[in-house]
Protein backbone atom coordinates (compact mmCIF):
# COMPACT_ATOMS: atom_id res chain seq x y z
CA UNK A 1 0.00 0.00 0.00
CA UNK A 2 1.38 3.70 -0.86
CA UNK A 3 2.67 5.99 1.40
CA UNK A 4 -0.95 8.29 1.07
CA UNK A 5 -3.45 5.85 0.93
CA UNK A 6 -1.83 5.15 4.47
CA UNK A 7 -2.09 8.02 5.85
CA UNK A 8 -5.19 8.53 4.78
CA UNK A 9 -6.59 5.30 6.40
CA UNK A 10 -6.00 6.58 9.43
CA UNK A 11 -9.37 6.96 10.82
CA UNK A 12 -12.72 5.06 9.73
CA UNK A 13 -15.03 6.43 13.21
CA UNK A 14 -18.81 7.46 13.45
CA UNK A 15 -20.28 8.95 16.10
CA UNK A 16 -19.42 8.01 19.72
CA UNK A 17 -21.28 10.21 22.06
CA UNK A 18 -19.43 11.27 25.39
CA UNK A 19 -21.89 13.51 26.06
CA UNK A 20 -20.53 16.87 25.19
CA UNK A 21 -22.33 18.98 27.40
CA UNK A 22 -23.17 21.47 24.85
CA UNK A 23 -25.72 21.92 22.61
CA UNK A 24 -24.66 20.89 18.68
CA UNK A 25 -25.27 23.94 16.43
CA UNK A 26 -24.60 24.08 12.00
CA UNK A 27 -23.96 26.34 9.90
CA UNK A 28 -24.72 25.65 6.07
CA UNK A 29 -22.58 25.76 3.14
CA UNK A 30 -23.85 25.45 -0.39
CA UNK A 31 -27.00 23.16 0.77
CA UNK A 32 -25.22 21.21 3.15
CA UNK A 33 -25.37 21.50 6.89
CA UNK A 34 -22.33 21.62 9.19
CA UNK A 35 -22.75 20.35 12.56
CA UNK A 36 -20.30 21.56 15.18
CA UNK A 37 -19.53 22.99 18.98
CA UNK A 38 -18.26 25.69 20.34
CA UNK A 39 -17.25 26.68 24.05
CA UNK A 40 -15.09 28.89 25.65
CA UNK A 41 -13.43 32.31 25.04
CA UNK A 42 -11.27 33.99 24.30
CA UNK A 43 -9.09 36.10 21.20
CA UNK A 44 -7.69 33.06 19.70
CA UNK A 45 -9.80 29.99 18.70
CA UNK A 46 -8.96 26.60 18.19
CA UNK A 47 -10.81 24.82 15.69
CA UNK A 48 -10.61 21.08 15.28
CA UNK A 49 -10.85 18.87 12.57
CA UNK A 50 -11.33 15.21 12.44
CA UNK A 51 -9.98 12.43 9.85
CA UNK A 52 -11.12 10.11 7.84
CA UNK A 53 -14.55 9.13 8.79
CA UNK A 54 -14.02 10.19 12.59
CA UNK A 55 -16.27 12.88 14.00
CA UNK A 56 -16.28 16.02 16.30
CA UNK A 57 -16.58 13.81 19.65
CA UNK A 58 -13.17 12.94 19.61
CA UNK A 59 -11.63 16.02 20.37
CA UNK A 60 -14.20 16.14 23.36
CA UNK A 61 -10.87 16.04 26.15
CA UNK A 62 -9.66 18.79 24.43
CA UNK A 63 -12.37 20.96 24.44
CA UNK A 64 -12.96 20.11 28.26
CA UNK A 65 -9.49 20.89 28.35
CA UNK A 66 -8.82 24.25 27.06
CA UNK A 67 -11.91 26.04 26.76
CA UNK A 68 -11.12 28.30 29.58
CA UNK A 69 -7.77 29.93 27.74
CA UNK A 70 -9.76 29.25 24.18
CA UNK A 71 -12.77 29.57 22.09
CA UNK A 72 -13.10 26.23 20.78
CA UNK A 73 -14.73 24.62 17.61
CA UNK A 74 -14.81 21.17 16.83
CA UNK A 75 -16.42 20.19 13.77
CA UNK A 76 -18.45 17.23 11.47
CA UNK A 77 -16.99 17.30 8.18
CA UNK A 78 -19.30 16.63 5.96
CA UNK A 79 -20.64 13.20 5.41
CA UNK A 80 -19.38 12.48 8.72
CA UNK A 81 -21.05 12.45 12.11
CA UNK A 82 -23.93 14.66 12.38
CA UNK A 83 -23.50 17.02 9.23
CA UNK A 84 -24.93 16.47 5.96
CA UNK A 85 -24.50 13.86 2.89
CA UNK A 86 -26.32 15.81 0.37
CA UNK A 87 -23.48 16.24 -2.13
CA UNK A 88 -21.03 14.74 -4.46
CA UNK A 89 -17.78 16.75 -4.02
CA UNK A 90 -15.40 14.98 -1.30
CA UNK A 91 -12.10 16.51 -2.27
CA UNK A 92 -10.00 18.32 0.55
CA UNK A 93 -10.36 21.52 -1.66
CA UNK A 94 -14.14 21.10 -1.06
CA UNK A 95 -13.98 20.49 2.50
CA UNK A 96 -11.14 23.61 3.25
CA UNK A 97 -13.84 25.25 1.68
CA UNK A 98 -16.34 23.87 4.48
CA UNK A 99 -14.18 25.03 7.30
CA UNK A 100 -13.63 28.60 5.11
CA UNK A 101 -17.30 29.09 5.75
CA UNK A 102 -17.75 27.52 9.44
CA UNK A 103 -14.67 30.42 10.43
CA UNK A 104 -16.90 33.32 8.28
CA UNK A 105 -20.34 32.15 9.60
CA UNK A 106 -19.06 32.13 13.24
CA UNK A 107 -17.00 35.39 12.40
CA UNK A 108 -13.89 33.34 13.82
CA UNK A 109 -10.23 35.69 13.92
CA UNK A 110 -7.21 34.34 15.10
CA UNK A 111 -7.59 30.49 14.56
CA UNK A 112 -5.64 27.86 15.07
CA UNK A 113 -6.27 25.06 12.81
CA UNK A 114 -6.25 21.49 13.74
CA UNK A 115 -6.21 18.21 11.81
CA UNK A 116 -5.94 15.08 12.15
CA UNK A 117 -4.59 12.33 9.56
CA UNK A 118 -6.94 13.34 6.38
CA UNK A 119 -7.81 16.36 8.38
CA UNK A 120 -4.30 17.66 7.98
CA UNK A 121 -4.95 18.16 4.27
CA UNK A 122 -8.08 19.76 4.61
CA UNK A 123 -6.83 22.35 7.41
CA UNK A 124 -4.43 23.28 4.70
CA UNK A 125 -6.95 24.19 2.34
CA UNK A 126 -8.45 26.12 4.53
CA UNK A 127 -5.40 28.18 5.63
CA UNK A 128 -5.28 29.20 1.83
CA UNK A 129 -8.48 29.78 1.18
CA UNK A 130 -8.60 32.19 4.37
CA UNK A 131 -5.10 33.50 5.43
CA UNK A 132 -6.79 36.22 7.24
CA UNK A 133 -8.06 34.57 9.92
CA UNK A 134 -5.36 31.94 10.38
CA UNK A 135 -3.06 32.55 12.60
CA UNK A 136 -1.54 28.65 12.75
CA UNK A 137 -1.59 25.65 11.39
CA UNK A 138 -1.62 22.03 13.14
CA UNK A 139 -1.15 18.76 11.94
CA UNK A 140 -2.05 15.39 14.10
CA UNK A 141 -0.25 12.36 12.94
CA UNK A 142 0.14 14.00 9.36
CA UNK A 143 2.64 15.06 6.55
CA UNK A 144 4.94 12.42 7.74
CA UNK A 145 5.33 11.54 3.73
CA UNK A 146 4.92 14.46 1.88
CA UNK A 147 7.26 13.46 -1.35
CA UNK A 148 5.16 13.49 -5.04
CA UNK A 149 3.67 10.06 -5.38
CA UNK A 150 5.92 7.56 -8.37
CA UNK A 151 3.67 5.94 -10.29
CA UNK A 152 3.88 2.21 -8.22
CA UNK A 153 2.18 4.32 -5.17
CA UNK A 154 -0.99 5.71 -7.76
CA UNK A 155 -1.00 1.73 -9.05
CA UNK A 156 -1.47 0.65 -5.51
CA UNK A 157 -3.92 3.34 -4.70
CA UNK A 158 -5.90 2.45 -7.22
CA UNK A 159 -5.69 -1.18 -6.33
CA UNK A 160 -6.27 0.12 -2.99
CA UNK A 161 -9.41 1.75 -3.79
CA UNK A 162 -10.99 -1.13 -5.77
CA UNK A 163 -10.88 -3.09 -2.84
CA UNK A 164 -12.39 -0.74 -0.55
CA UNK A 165 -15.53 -0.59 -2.76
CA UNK A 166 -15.25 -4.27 -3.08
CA UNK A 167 -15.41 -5.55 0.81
CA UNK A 168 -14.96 -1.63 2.25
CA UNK A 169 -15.64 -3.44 6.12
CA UNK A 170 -12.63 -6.27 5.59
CA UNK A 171 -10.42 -3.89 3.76
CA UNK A 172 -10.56 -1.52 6.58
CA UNK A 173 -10.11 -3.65 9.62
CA UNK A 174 -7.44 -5.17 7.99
CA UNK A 175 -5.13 -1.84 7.47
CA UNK A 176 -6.32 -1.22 11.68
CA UNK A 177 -5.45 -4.23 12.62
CA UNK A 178 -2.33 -3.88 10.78
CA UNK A 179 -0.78 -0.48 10.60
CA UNK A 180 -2.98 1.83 12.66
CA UNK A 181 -2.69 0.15 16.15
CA UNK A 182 0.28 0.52 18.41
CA UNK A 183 0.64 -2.49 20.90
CA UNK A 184 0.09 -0.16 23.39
CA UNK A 185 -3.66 1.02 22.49
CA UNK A 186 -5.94 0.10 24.58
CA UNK A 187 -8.46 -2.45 23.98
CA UNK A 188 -11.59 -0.68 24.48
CA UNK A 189 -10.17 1.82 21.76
CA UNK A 190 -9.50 -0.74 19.16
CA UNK A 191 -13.33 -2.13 20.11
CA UNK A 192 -14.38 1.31 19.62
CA UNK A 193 -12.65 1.86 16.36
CA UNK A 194 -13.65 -1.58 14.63
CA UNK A 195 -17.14 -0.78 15.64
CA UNK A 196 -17.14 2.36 13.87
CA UNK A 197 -15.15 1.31 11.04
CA UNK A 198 -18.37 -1.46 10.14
CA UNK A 199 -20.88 1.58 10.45
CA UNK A 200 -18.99 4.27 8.27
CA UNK A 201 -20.24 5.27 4.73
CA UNK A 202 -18.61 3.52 2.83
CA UNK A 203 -19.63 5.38 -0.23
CA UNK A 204 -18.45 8.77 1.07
CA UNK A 205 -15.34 7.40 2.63
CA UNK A 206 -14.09 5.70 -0.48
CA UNK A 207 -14.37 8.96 -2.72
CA UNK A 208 -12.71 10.58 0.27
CA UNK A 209 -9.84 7.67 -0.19
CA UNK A 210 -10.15 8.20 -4.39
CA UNK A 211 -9.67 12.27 -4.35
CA UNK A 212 -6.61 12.00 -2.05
CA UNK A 213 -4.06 14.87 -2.77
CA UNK A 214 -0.85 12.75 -4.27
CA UNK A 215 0.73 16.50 -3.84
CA UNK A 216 1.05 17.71 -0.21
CA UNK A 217 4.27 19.73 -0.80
CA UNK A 218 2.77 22.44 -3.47
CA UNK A 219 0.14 23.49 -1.10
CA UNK A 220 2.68 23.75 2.13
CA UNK A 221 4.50 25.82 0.22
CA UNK A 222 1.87 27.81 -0.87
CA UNK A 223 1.07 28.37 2.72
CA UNK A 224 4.80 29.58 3.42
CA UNK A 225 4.28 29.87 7.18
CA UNK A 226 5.56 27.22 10.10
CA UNK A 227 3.98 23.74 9.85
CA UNK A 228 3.38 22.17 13.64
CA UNK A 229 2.73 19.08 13.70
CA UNK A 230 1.77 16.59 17.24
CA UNK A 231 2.84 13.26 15.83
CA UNK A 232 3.19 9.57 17.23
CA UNK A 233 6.96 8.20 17.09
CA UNK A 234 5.01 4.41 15.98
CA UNK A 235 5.98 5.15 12.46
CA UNK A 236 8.91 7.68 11.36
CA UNK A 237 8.18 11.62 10.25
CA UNK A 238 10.07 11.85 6.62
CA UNK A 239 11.64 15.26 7.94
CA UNK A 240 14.09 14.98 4.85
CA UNK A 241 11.53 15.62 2.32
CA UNK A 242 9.75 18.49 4.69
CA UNK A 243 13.42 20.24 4.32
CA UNK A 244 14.31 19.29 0.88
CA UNK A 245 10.49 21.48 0.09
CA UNK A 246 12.21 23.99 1.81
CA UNK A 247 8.70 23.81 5.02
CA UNK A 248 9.27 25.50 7.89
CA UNK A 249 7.91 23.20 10.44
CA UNK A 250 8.52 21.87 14.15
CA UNK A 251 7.56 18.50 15.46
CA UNK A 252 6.45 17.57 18.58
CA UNK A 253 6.52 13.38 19.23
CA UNK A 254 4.05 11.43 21.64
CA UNK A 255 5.77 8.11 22.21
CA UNK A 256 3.60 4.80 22.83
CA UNK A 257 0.37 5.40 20.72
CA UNK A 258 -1.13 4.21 17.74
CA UNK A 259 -2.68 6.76 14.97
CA UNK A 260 -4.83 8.64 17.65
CA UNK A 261 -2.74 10.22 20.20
CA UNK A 262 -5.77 12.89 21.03
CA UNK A 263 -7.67 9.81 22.55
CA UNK A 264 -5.13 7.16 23.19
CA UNK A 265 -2.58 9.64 25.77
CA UNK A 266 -5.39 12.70 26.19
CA UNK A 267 -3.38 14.02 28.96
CA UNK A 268 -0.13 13.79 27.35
CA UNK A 269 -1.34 15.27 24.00
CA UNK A 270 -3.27 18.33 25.53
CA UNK A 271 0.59 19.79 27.53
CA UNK A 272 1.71 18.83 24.20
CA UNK A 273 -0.57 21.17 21.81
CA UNK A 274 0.10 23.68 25.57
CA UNK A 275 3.33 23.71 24.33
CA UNK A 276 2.97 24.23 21.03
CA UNK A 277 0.99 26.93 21.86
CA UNK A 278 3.08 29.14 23.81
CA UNK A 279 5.99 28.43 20.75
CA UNK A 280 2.82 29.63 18.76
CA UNK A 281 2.90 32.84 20.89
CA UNK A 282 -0.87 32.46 21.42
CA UNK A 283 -0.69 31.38 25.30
């Protein structure tokens, strides 16, 4: 399997509900409803974005977290979670766009953007479609292969791809099972995964797979500002090819988690992204 559809098949979750303790709100764009929460205050917001077939409730620790420093958005991309289905469109151009208009209908300044795995891509969108209000740009278990696919990579996304549409529930648990889980994650977090892996949409999550950027390094560069990224030390960062496209970035490693370090070491992630913060300058 290539390097992106990897990375990208790091996710596969439906709703989970921890019982946010906030109302869920939308805001529409182009037809299609956005569901999302927001708490706290403050001048800077952070505004979180899930992966592949994951949803809002997983960043619930860190809105508990740092909503008292923070205004804080967590969002259902859509065709995920609570927000809407009703289009055809699931490119990470498309969804920056999404998050472009949740940050305009909310009137959001100063935002940090997070993403996880696919949601690294489509944070990065946003940033270009809306410079203005981002002030930084964070990346959860991301970028850690950002070199141009060769053509053996496209061949095995493809072949990739046609199995997904084929058996979409064995495909999936398979890659988990495989690649996704560290030895440490916990058992009732592989349970939870799997079980939300069999109820994704499996229609939306394997166009999702099929418009996959193959080009991460044109639009970092286009961004031109520091990359952060919070990533797991289970599988290596390429930092050479981050340097050789001349990104400004800084990494900051959780050791002894799988793919999902916001939910397998909470604790440990949230001083993390503190940290990252205050290098951020946004304390």
């Amino acid at each position: 399997m290539s390097k992106s559809i990897y990375l990208l098949m790091m996710g596969c979750i439906t709703p989970f509900l921890f019982g946010c303790g906030h109302p869920q709100k939308s805001v529409n764009n182009q037809g299609v409803n956005i569901s999302y929460t927001d708490t706290g205050k403050g001048d800077t917001t952070l505004l979180f974005v899930h992966g592949w077939c994951l949803n809002k409730s997983y960043w619930t620790n860190q809105e508990a977290f740092f909503k008292n420093r923070y205004r804080v958005v967590a969002v259902d991309l859509p065709g995920f979670g609570e927000s809407g289905k009703n289009r055809t469109d699931w490119t990470p151009e498309a969804f920056g766009g999404d998050i472009d208009s949740v940050m305009s209908q909310l009137n959001l300044k100063n935002v940090v953007l997070i993403g996880h795995s696919m949601g690294g891509d489509i944070v990065l969108q946003a940033a270009l479609h809306a410079p203005e209000r981002v002030v930084g740009l964070v990346g959860v278990d991301n970028f850690k292969h950002v070199s141009i696919e060769t053509a053996q990579e496209k061949s095995e996304d493809a072949m990739a791809i046609t199995e997904m549409k084929r058996q979409f529930t064995n495909a999936a648990f398979q890659l988990f099972e495989q690649t996704l889980f560290y030895e440490t994650t916990a058992d009732s977090i592989r349970k939870r995964i799997l079980t939300d892996v069999a109820n994704a949409d499996s229609v939306v999550a394997t166009a999702c797979l099929a418009n996959l950027a193959s080009d991460e390094l044109g639009p970092l560069a286009s961004y031109g500002r520091k990359l952060y990224l919070i990533n797991s030390d289970y599988t290596p960062t390429d930092t050479a090819s981050l340097k050789a496209g001349h990104i400004h970035y800084a990494i900051y490693y959780i050791h002894g988690t799988g793919h999902f370090p916001m939910i397998e070491k909470p604790d440990v992630f949230n001083r993390t992204l503190e940290a990252l913060m205050e290098d951020l300058g946004r304390r």
